[in-house]
C-alpha atoms as a PDB file:
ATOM      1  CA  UNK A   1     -57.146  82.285 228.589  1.00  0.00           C
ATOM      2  CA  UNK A   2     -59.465  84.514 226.275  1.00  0.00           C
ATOM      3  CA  UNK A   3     -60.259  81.303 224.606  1.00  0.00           C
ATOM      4  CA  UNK A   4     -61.633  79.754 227.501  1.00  0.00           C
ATOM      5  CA  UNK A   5     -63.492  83.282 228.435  1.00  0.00           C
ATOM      6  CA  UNK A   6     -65.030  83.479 224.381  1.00  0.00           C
ATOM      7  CA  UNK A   7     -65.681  79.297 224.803  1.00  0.00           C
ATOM      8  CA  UNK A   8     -67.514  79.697 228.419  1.00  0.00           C
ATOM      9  CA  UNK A   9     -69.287  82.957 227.048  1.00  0.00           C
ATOM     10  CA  UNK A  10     -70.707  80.848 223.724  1.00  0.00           C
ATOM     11  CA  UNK A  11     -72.176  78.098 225.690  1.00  0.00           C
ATOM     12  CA  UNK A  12     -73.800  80.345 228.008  1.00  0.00           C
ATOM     13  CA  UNK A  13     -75.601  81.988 225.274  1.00  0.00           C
ATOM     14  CA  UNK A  14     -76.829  78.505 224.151  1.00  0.00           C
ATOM     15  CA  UNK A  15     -77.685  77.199 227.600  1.00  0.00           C
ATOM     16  CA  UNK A  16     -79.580  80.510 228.137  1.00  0.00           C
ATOM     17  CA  UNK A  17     -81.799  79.247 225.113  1.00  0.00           C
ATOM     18  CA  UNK A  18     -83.171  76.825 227.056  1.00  0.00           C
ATOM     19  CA  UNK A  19     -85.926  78.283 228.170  1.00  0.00           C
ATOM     20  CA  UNK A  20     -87.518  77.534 224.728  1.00  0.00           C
ATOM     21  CA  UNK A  21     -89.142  74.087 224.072  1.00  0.00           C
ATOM     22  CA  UNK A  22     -86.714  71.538 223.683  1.00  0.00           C
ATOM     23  CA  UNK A  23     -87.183  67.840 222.640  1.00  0.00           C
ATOM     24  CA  UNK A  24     -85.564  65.135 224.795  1.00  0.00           C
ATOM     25  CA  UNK A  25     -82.340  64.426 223.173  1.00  0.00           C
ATOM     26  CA  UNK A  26     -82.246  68.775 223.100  1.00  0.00           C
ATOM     27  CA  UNK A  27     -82.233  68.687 226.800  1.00  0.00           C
ATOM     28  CA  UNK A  28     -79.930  66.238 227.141  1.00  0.00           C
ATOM     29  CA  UNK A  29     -77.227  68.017 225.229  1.00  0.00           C
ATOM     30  CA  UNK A  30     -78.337  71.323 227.078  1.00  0.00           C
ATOM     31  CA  UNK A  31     -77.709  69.767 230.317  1.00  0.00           C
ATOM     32  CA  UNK A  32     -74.216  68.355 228.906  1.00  0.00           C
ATOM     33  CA  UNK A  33     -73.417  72.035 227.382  1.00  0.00           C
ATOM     34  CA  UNK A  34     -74.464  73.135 231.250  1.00  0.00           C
ATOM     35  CA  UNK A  35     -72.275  70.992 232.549  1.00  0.00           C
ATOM     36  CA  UNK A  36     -69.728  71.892 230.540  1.00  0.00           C
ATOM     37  CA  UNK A  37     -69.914  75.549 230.931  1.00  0.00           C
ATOM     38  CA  UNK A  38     -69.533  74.869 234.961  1.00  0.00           C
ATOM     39  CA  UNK A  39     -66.085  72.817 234.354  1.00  0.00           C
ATOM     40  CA  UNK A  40     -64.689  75.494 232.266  1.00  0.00           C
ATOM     41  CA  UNK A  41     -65.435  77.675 235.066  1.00  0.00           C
ATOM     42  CA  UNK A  42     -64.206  75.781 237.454  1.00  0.00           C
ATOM     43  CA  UNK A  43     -61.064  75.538 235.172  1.00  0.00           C
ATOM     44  CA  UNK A  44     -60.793  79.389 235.026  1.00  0.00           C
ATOM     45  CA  UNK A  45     -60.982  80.009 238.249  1.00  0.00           C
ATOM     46  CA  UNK A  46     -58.210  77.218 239.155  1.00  0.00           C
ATOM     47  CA  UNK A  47     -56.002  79.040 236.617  1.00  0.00           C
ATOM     48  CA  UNK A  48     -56.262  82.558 237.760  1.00  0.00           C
ATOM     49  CA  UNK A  49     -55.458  80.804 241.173  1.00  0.00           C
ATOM     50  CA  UNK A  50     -52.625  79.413 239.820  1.00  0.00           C
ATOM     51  CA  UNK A  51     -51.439  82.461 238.017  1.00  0.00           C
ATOM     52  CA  UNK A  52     -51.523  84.571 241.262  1.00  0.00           C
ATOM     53  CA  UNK A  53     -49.461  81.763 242.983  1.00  0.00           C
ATOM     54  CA  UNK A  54     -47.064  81.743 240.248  1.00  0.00           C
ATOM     55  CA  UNK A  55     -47.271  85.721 240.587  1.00  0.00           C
ATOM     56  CA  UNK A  56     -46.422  85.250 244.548  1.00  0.00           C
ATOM     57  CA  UNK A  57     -43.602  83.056 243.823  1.00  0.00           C
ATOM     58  CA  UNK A  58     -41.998  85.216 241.045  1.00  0.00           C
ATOM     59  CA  UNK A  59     -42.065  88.072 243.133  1.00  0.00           C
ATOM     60  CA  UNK A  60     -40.026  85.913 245.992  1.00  0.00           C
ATOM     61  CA  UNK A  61     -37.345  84.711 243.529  1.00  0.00           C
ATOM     62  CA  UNK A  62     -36.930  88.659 242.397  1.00  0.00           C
ATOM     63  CA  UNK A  63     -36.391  88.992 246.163  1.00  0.00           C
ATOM     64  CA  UNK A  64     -33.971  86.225 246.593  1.00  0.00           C
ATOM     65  CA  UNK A  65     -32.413  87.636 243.472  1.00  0.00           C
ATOM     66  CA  UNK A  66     -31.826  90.641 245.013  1.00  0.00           C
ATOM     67  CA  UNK A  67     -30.808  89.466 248.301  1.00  0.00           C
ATOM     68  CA  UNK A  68     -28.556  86.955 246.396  1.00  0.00           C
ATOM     69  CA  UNK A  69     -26.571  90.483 244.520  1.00  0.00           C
ATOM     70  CA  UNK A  70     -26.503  92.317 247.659  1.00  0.00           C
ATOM     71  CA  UNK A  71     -24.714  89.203 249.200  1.00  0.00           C
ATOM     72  CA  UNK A  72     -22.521  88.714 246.385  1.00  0.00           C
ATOM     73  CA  UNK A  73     -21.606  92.445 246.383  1.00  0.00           C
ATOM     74  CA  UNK A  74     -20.421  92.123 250.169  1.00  0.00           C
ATOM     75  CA  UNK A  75     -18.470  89.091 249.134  1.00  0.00           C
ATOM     76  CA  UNK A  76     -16.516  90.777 246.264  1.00  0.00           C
ATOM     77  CA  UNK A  77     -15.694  93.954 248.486  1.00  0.00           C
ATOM     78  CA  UNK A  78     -14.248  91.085 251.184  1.00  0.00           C
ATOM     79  CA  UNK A  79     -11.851  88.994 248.625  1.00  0.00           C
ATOM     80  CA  UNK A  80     -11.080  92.863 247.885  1.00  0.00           C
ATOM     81  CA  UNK A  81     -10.164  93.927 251.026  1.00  0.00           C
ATOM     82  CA  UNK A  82      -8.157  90.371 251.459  1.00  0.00           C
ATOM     83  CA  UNK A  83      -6.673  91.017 248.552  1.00  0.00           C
ATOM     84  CA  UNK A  84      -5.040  94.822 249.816  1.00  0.00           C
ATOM     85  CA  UNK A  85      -4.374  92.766 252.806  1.00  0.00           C
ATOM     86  CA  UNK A  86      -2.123  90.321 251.574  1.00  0.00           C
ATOM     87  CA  UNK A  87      -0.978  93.185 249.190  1.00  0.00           C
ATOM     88  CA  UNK A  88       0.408  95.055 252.438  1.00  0.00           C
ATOM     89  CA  UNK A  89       1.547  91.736 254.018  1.00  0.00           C
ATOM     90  CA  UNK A  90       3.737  91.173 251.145  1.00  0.00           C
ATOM     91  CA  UNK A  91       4.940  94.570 251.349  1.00  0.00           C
ATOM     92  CA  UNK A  92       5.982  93.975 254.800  1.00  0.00           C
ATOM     93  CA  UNK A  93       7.728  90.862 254.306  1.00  0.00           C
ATOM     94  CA  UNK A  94       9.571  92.163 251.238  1.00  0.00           C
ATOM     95  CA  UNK A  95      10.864  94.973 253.822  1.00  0.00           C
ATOM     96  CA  UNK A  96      11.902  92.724 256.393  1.00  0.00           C
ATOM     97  CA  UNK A  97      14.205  90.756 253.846  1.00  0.00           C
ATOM     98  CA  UNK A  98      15.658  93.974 252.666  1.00  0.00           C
ATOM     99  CA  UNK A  99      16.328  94.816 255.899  1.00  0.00           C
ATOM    100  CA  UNK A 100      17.547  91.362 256.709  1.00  0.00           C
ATOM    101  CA  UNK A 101      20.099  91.678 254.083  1.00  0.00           C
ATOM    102  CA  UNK A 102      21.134  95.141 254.700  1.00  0.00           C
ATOM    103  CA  UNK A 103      21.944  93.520 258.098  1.00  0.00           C
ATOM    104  CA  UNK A 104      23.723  90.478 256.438  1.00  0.00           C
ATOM    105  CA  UNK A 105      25.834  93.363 254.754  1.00  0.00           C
ATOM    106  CA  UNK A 106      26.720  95.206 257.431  1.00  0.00           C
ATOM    107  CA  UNK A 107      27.837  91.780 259.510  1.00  0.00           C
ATOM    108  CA  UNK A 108      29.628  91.327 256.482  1.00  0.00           C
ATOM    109  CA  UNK A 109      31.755  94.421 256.408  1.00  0.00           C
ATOM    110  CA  UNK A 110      32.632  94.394 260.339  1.00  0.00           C
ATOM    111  CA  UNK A 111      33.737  90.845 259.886  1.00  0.00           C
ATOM    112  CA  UNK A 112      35.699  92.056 256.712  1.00  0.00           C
ATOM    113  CA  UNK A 113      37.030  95.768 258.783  1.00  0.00           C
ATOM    114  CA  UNK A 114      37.784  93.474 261.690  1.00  0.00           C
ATOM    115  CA  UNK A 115      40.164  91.420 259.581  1.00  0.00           C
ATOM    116  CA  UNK A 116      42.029  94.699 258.251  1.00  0.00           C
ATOM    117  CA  UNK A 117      42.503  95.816 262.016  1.00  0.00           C
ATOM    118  CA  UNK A 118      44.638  92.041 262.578  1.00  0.00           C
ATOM    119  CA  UNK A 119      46.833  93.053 260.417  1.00  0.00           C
ATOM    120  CA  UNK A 120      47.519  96.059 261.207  1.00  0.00           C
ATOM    121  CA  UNK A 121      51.032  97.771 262.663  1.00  0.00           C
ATOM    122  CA  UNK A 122      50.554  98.388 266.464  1.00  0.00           C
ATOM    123  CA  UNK A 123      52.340 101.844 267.575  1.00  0.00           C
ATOM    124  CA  UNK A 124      51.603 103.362 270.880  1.00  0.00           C
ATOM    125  CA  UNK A 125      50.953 106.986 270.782  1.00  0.00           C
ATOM    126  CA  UNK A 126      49.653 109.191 273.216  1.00  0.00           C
ATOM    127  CA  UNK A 127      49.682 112.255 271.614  1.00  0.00           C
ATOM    128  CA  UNK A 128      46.722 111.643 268.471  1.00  0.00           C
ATOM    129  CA  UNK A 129      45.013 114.819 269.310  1.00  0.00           C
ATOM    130  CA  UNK A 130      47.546 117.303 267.471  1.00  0.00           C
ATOM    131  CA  UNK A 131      46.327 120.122 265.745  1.00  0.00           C
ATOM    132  CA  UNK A 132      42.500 119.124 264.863  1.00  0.00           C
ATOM    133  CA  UNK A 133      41.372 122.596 263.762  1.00  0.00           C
ATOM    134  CA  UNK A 134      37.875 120.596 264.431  1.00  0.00           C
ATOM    135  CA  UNK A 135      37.705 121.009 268.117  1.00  0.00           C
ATOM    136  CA  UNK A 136      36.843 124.695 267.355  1.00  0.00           C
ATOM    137  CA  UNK A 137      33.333 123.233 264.929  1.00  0.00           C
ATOM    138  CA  UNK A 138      30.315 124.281 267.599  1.00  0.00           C
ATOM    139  CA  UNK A 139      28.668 120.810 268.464  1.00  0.00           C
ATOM    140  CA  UNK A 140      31.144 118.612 267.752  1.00  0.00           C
ATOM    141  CA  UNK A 141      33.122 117.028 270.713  1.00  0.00           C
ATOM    142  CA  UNK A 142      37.079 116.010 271.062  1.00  0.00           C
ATOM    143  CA  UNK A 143      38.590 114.190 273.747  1.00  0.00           C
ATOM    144  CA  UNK A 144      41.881 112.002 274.416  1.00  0.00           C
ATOM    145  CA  UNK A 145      40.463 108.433 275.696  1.00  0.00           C
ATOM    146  CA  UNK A 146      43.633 106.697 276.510  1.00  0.00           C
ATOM    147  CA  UNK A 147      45.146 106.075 273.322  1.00  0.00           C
ATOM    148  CA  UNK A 148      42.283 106.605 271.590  1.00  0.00           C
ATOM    149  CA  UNK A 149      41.083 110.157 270.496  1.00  0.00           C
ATOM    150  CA  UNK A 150      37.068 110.482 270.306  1.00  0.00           C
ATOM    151  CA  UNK A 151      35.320 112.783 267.833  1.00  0.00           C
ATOM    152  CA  UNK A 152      31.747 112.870 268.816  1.00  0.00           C
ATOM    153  CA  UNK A 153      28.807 114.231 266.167  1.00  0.00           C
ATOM    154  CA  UNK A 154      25.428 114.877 267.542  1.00  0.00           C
ATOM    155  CA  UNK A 155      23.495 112.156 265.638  1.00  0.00           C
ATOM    156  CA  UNK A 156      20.676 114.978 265.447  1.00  0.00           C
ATOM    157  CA  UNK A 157      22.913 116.959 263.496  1.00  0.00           C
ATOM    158  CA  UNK A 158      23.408 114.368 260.818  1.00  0.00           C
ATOM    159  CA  UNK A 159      20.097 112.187 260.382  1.00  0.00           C
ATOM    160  CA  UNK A 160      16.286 113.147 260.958  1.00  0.00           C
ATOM    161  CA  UNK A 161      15.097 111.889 263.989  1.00  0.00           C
ATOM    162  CA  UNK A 162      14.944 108.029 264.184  1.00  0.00           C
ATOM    163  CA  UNK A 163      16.412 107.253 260.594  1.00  0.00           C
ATOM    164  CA  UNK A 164      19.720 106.555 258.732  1.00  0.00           C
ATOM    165  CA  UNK A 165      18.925 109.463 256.365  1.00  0.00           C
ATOM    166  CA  UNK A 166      20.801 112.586 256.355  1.00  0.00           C
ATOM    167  CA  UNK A 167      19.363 115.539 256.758  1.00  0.00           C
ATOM    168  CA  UNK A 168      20.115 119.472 255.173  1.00  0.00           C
ATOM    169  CA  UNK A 169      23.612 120.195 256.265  1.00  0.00           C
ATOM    170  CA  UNK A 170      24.449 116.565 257.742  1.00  0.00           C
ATOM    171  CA  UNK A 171      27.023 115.703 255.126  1.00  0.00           C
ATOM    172  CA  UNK A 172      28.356 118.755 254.207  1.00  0.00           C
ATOM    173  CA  UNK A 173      29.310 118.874 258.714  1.00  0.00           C
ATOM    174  CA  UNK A 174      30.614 115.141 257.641  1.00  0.00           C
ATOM    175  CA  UNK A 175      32.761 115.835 255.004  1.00  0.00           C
ATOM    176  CA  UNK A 176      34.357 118.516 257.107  1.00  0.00           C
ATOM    177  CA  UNK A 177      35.358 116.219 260.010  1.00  0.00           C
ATOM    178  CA  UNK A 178      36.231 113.457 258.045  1.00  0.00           C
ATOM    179  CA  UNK A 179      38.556 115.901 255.577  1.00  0.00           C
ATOM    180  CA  UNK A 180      40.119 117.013 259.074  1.00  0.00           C
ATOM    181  CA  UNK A 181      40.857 113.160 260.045  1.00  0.00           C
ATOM    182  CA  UNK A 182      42.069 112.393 257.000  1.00  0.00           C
ATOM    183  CA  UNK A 183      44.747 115.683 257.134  1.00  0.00           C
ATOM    184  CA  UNK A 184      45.453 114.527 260.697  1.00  0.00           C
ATOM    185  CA  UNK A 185      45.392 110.885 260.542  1.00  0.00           C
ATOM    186  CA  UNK A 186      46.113 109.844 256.885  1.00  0.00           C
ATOM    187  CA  UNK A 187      47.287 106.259 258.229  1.00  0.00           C
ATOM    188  CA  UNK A 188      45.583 105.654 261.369  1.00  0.00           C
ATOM    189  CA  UNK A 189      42.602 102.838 261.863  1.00  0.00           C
ATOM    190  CA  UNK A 190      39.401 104.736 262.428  1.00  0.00           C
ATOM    191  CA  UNK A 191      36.244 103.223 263.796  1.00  0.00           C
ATOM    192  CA  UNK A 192      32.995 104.742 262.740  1.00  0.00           C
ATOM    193  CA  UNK A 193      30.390 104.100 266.147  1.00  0.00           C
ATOM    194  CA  UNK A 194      26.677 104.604 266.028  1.00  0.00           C
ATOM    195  CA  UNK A 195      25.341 105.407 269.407  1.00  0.00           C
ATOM    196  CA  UNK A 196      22.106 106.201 270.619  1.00  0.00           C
ATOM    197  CA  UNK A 197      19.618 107.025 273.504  1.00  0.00           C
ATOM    198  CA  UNK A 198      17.452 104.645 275.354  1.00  0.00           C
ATOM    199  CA  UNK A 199      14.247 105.031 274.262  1.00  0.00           C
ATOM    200  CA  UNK A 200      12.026 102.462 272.362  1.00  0.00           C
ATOM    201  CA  UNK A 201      12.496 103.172 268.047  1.00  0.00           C
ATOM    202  CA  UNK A 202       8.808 102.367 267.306  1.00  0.00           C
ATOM    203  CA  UNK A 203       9.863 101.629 264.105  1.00  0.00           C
ATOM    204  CA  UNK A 204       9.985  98.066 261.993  1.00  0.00           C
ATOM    205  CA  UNK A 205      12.785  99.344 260.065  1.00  0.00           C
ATOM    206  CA  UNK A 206      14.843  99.396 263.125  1.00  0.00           C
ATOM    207  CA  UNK A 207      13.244  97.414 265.734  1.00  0.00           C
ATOM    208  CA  UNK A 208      16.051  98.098 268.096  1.00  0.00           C
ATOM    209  CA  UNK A 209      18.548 100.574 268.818  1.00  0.00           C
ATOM    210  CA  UNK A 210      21.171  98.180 267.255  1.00  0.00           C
ATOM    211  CA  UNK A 211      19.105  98.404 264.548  1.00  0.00           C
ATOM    212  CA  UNK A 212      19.493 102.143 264.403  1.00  0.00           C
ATOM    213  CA  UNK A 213      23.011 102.688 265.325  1.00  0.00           C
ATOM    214  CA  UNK A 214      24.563 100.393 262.958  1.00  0.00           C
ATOM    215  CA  UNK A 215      22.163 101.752 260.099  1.00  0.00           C
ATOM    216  CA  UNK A 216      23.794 105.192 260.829  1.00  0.00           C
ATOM    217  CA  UNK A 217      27.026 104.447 261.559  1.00  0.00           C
ATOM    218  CA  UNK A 218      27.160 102.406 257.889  1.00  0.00           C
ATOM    219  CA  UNK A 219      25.309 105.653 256.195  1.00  0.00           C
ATOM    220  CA  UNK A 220      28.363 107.799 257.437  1.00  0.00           C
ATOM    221  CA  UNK A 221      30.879 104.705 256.212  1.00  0.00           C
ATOM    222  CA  UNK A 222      29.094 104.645 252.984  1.00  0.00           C
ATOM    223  CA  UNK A 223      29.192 108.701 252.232  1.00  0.00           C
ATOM    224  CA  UNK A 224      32.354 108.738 252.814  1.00  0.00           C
ATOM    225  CA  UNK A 225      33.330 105.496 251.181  1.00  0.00           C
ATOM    226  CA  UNK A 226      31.953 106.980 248.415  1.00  0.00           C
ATOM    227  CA  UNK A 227      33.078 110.080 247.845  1.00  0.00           C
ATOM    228  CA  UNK A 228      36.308 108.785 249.202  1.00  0.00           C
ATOM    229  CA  UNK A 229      36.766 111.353 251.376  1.00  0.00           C
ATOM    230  CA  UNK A 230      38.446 109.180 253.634  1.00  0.00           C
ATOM    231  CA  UNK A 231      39.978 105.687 252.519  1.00  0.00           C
ATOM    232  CA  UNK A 232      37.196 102.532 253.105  1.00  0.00           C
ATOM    233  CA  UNK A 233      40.079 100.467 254.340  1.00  0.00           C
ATOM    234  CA  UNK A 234      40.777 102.592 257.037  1.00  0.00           C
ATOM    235  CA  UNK A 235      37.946 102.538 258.677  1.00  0.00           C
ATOM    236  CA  UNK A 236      35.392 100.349 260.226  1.00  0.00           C
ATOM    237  CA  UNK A 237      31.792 100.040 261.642  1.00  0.00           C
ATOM    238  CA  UNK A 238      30.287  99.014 265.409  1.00  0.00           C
ATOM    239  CA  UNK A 239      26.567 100.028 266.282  1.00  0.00           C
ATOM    240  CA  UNK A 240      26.689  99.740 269.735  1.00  0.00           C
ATOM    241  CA  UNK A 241      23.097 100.809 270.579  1.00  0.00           C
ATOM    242  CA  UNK A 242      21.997 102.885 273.797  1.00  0.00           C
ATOM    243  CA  UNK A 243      24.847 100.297 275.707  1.00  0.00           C
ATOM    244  CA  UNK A 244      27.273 103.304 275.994  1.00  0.00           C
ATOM    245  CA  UNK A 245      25.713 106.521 277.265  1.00  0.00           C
ATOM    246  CA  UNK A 246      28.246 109.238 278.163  1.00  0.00           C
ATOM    247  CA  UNK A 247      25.677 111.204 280.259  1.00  0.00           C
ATOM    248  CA  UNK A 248      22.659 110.260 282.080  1.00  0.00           C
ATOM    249  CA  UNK A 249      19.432 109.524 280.033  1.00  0.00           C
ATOM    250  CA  UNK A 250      17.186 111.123 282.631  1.00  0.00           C
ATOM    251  CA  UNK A 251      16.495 114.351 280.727  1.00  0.00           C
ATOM    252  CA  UNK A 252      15.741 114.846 277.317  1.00  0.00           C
ATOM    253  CA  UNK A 253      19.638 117.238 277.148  1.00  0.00           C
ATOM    254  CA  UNK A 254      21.003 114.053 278.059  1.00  0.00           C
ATOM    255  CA  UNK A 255      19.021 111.523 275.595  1.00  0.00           C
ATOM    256  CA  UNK A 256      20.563 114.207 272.755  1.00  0.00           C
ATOM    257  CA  UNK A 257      24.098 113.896 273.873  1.00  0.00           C
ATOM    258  CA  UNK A 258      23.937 110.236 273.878  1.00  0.00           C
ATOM    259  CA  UNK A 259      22.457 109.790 270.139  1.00  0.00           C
ATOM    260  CA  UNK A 260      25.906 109.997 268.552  1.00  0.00           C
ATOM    261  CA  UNK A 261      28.246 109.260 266.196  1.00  0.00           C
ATOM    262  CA  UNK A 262      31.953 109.125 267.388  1.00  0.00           C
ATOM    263  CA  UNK A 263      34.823 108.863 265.000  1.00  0.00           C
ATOM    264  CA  UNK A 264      37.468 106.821 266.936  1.00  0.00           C
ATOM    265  CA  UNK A 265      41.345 107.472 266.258  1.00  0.00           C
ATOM    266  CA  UNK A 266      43.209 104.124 267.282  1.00  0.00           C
ATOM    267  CA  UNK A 267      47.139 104.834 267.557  1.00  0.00           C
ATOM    268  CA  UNK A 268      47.227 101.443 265.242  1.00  0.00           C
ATOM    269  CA  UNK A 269      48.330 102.335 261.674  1.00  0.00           C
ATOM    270  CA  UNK A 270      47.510 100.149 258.272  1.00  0.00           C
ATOM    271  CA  UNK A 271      50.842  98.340 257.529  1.00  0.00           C
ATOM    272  CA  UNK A 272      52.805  99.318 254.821  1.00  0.00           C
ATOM    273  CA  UNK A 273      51.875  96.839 251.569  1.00  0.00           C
END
């Protein structure tokens, strides 16, 4: 471009020495170098025109550029937050199928308890309650039930609210019913039953109270099991849900005294082996 400018400059200072007496073929080549000058000129000014243009349209792409990284930006963060997404999803699922086996399990073992209590010895007796020093523990509940003696926990008392997991205390009140059973009822087929209230569990480990009894019923099975503070094949596991309230679930007294766990004497006995 300076070129042009120095080129453009040079033959005006010629052409400008026209004014002096020129011979034919003189003014010939001053009107060429005229001509000339006005074509560069002409050039220039096309070029600075097409410079700004070219100016105008860089400055759009740097626009576009930008737009283009602000819209790429957005796009990352979204595959990011699909990617936590399906991160959580699989989280989920992978729950579910633990809890679908723990489920499988537990079918398992009533199937399995339910076989021990065919072969066991039938003996009638009526009087299973003898001498359970636990009738004097404050919460805990004993009655006769035909031939059947009931041993009711408050499920409160064992597990935080809505869970299978003990709480501070719950095992240690376990171990001392269970060591009384055991004194009492060395031979005896025990059932462990998980009972609750009926109100909703809001909670996708347990989606129903089924859920939630047999989960705590199979906790207490599994403490003592365990420890063997009782012996595994004398007992065995029912959750039976909210279907067996023994007071009305119309207050919230009554909703507590139905979430239980009842240890359930059966005047059957393990035959001798």
């Amino acid at each position: 471009m300076p070129r042009i400018f120095l080129t453009i400059a040079t033959l005006a200072l010629l052409a400008g020495c026209g004014k002096m007496s020129l011979a034919p073929n003189q003014q010939q080549a001053q009107l060429a170098m005229q001509q000339q000058v006005t074509t560069l000129a002409q050039q220039n000014t096309e070029y600075q025109t097409r410079a700004a243009a070219l100016d105008k349209d860089n400055q759009e792409l740097e626009s576009l550029l930008a737009q283009t990284r602000q819209q790429v930006q957005l796009l990352t963060d979204e595959v990011g937050a699909t990617r936590n997404q399906l991160q959580t999803t699989t989280n989920q699922l992978l729950a579910m199928q633990t809890d679908n086996t723990q489920l499988k399990q537990m079918s398992t073992q009533l199937v399995a308890t339910s076989k021990q209590r065919a072969g066991a010895e039938i003996r009638a007796n009526n009087t299973l309650l003898k001498n359970l020093s636990l009738k004097q523990l404050p919460g805990v509940e004993v009655r006769q039930d035909g031939d059947v003696v009931r041993v009711e926990i408050p499920a409160d008392r064992l597990f935080m609210p809505g869970s299978n997991y003990f709480q501070n205390g719950g095992e240690q009140l376990l171990d001392t019913v269970a060591a009384d059973l055991r004194q009492n009822f060395p031979e005896n087929l025990i059932g462990i039953e998980g009972h609750t209230d009926d109100g909703a569990t809001h909670s996708q480990q347990f989606p129903t109270n089924h859920h939630l009894s047999a989960a705590q019923a199979l906790a207490v099975y599994n403490s003592l099991a365990q420890k063997r503070t009782m012996a595994p094949n004398q007992l065995f596991v029912i959750g039976h849900g909210g279907n067996h309230p023994v007071v009305s679930n119309a207050s919230d007294a009554g909703k507590a005294r139905n979430r239980r766990i009842e240890f359930v004497v059966y005047p059957e006995r393990l035959a001798a082996r």
